[in-house]
C-alpha atoms as a PDB file:
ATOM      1  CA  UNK A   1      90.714 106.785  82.906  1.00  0.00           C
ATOM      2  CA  UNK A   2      87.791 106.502  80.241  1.00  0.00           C
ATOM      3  CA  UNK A   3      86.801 110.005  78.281  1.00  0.00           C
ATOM      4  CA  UNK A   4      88.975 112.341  80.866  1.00  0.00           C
ATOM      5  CA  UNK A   5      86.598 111.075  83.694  1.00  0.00           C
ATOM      6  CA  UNK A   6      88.272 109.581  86.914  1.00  0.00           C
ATOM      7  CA  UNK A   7      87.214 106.264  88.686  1.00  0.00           C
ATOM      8  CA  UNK A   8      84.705 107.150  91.037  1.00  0.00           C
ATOM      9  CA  UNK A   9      84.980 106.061  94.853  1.00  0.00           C
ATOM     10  CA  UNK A  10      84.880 102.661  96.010  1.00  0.00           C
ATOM     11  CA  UNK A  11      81.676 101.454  96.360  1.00  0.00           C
ATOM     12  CA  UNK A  12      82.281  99.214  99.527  1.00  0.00           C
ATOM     13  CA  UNK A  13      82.323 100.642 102.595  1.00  0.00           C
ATOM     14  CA  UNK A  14      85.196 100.774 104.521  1.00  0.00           C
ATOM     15  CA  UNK A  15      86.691  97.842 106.747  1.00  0.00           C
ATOM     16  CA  UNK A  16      85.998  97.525 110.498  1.00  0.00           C
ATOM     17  CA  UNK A  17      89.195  97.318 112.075  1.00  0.00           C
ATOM     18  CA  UNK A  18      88.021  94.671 114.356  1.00  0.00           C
ATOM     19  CA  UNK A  19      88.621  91.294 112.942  1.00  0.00           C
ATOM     20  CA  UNK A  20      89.283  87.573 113.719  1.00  0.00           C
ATOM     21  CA  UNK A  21      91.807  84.898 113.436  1.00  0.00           C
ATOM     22  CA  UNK A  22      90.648  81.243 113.579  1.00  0.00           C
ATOM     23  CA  UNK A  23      93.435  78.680 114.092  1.00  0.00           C
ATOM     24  CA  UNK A  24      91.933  75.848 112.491  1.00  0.00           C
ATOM     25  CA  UNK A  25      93.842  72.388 113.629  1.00  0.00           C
ATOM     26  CA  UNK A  26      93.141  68.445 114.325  1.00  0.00           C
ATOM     27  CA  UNK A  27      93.103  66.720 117.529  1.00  0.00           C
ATOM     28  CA  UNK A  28      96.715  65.773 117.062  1.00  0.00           C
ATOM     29  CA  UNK A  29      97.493  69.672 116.538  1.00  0.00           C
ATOM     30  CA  UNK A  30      97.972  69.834 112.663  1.00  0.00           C
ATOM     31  CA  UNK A  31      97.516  73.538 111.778  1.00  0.00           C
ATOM     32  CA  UNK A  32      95.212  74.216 108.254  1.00  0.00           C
ATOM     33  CA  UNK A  33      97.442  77.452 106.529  1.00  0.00           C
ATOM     34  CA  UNK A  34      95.777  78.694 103.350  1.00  0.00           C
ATOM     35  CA  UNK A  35      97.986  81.122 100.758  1.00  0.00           C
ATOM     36  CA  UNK A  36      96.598  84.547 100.198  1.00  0.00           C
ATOM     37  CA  UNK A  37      95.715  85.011  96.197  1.00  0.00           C
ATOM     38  CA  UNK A  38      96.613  88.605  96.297  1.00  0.00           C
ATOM     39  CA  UNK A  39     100.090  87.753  97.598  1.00  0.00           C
ATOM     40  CA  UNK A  40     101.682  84.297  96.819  1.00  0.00           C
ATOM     41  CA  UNK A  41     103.796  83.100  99.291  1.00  0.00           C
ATOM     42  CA  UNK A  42     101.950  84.330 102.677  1.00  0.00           C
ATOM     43  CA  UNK A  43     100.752  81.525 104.654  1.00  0.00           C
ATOM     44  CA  UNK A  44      97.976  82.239 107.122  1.00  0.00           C
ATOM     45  CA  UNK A  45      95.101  81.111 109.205  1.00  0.00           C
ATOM     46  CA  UNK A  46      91.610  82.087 108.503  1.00  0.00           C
ATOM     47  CA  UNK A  47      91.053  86.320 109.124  1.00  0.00           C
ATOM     48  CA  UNK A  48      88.400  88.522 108.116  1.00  0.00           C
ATOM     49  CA  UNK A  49      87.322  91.637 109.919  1.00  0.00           C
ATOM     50  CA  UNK A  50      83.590  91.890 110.886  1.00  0.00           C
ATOM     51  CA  UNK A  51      80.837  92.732 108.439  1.00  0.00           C
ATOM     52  CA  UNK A  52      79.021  95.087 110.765  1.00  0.00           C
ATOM     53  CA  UNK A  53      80.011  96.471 114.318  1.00  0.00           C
ATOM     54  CA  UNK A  54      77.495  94.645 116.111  1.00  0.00           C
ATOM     55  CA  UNK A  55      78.503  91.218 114.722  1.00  0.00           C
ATOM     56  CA  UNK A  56      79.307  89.087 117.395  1.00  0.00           C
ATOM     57  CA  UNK A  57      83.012  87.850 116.375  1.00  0.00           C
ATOM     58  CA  UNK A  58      81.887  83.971 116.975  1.00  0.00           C
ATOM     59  CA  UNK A  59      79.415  84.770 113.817  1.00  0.00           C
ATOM     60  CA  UNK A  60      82.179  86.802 112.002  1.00  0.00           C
ATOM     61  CA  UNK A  61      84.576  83.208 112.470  1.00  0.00           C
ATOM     62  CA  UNK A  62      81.556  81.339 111.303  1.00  0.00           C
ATOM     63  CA  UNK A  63      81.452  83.231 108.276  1.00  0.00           C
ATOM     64  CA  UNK A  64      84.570  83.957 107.586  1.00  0.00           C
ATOM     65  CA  UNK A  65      85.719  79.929 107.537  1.00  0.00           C
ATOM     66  CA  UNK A  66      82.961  78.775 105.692  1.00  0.00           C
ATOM     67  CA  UNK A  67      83.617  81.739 102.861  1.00  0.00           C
ATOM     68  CA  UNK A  68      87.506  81.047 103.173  1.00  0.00           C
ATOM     69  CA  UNK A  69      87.755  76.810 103.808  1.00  0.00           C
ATOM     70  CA  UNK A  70      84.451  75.820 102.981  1.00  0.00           C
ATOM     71  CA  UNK A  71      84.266  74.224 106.545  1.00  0.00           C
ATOM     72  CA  UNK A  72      80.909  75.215 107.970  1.00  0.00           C
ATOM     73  CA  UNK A  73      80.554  75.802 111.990  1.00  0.00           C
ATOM     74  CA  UNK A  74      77.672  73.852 112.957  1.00  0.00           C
ATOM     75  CA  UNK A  75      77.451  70.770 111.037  1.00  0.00           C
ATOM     76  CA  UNK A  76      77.376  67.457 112.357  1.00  0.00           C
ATOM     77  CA  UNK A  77      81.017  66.890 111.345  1.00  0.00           C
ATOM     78  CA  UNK A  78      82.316  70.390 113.224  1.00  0.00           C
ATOM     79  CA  UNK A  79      80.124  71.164 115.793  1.00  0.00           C
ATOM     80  CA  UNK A  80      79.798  74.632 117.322  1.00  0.00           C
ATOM     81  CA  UNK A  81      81.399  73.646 120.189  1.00  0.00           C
ATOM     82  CA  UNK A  82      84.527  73.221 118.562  1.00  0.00           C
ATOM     83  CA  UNK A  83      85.289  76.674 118.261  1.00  0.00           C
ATOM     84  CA  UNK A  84      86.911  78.323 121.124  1.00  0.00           C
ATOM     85  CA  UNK A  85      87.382  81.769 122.351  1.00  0.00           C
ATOM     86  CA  UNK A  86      91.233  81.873 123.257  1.00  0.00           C
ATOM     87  CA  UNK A  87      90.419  85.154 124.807  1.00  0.00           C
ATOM     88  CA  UNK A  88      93.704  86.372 122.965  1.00  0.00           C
ATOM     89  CA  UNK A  89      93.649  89.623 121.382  1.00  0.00           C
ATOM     90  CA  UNK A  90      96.464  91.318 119.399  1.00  0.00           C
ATOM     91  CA  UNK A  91      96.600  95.056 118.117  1.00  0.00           C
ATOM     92  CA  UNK A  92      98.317  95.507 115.031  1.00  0.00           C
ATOM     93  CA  UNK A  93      99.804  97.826 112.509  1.00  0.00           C
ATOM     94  CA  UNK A  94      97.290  97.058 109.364  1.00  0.00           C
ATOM     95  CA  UNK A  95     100.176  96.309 106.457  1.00  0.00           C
ATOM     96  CA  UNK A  96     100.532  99.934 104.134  1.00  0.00           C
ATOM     97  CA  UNK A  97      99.348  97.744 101.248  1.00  0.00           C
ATOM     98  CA  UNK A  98      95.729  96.925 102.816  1.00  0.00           C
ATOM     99  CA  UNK A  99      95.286  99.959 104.329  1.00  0.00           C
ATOM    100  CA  UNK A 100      93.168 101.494 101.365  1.00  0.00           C
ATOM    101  CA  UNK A 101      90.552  99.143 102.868  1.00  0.00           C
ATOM    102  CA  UNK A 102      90.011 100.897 105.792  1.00  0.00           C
ATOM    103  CA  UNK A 103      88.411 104.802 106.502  1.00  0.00           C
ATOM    104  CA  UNK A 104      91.363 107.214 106.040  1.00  0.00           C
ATOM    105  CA  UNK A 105      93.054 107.628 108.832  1.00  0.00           C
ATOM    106  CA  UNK A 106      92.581 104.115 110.281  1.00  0.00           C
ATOM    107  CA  UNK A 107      96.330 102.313 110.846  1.00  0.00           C
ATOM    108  CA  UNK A 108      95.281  99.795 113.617  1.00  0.00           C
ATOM    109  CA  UNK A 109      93.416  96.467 113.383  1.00  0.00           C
ATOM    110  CA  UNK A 110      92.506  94.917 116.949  1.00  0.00           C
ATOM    111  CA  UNK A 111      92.515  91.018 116.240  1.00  0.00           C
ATOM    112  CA  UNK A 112      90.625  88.188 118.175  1.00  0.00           C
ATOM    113  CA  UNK A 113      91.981  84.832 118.349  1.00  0.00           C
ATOM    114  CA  UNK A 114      89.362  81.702 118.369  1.00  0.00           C
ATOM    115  CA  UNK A 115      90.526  77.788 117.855  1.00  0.00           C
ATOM    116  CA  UNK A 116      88.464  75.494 115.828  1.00  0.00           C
ATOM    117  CA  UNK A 117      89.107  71.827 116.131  1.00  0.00           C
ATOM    118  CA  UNK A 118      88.284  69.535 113.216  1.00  0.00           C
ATOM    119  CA  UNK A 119      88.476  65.869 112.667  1.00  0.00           C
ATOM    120  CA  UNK A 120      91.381  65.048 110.765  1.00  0.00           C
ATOM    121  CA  UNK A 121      90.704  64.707 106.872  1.00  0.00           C
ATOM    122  CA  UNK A 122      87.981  67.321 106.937  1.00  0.00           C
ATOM    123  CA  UNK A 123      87.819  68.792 103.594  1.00  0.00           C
ATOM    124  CA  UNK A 124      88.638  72.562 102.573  1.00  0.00           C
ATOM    125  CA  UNK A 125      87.177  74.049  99.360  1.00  0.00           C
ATOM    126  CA  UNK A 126      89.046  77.401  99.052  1.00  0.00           C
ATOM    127  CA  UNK A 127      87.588  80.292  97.662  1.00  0.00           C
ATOM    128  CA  UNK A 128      89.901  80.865  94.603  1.00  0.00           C
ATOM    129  CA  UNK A 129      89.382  84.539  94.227  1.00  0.00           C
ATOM    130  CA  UNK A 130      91.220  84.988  98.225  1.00  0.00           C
ATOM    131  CA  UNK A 131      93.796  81.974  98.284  1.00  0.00           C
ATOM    132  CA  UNK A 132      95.518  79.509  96.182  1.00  0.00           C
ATOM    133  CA  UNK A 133      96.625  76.725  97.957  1.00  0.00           C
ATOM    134  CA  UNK A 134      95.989  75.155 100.967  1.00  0.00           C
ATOM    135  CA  UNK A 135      98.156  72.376 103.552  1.00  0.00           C
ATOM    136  CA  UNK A 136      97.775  70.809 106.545  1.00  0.00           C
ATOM    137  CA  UNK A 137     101.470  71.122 108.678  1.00  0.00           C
ATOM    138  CA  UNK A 138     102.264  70.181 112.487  1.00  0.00           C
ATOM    139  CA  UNK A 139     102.004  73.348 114.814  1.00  0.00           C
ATOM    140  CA  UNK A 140     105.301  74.190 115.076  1.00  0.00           C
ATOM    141  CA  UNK A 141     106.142  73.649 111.362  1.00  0.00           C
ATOM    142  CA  UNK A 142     102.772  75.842 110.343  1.00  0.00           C
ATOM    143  CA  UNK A 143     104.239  78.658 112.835  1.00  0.00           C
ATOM    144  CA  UNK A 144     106.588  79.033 111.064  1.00  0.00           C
ATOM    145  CA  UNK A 145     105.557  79.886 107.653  1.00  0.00           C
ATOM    146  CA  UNK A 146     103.076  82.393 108.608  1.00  0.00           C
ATOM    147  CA  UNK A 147     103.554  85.511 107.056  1.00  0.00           C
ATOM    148  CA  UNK A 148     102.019  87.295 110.407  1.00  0.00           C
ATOM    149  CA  UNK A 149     103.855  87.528 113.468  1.00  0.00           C
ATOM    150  CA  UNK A 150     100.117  87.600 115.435  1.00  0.00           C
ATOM    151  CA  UNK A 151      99.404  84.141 113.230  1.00  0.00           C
ATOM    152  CA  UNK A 152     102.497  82.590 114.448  1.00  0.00           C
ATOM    153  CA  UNK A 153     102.104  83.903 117.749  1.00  0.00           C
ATOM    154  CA  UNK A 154      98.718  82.360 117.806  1.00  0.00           C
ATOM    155  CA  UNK A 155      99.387  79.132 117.152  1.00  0.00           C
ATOM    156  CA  UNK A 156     102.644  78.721 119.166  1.00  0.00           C
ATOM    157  CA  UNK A 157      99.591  79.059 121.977  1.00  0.00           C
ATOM    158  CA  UNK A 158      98.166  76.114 120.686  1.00  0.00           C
ATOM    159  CA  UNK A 159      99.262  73.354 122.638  1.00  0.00           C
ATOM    160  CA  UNK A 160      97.532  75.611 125.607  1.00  0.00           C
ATOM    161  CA  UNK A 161      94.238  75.046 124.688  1.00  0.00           C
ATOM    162  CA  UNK A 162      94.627  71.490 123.402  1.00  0.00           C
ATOM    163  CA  UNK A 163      95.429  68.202 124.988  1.00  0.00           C
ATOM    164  CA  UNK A 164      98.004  66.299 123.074  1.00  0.00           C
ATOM    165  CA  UNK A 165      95.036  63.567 121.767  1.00  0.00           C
ATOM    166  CA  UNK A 166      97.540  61.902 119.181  1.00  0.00           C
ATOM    167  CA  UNK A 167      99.780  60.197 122.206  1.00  0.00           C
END
């Protein structure tokens, strides 16, 4: 506190609790985990909740991997058509230490699940102010380190909407 005066609101508005999670793998079903900045040691996929309620949630992946990985939907190297709607969605208890994001009151998040295939060796430049590291692992391996049940959950489903293209 500065002079006796308190910190005013925050300026952002609050968080839409309707987000995304893109499950970004290769062909031969290596899974791209990124670790959050603001907690070290939680392994995830892309997420990001929608910047407006009419977003459409393929823009809010679009966004949301290109500001995260650096991988941008629509290029000639990942086309459009490699990101899929898994029609998945999970409803979740938003974590006590995020929920100051969200409009008081607010202790859900409703989560849609989308699959982005990209060719292996595509490059990810992280954004370092949201995540620290980043590594490629086989499905079952990057399942396992999530920090989110929903993530892991997500890409046990992978081999589902993939065809095994490495045998």
């Amino acid at each position: 506190m500065l002079g006796g005066m308190s910190p005013g609101p925050d300026p952002r508005p609050p968080k839409i609790p309707q987000s995304v999670l893109v499950v970004i793998h290769t062909p031969d079903r290596r899974v791209l985990l990124i670790e959050r900045a603001d907690k070290p040691g939680f392994w995830q996929s892309v997420t990001g909740s929608k910047d407006a309620l009419d977003e459409p949630f393929e823009q809010t992946c679009v966004r949301e991997v290109e500001e995260e990985t650096g991988i941008v939907i629509g290029s000639a190297a990942v086309p459009r058509s490699a990101l899929r709607d898994w029609a998945l969605r999970n409803v979740y208890e938003i974590y006590p230490v995020w929920r100051h994001r969200y409009a008081p009151g607010v202790t859900h998040n409703t989560e849609h699940v989308f699959g982005l295939t990209v060719p292996a060796g595509t490059p990810v430049r992280l954004n370092p102010r949201e995540h620290l590291r980043f590594a490629w692992w086989p499905w079952r391996e990057a399942a396992d380190r999530c920090f989110s049940p929903s993530n892991a959950e997500a890409i046990l489903q992978l081999p589902r909407f993939v065809a095994d293209e490495a045998s």
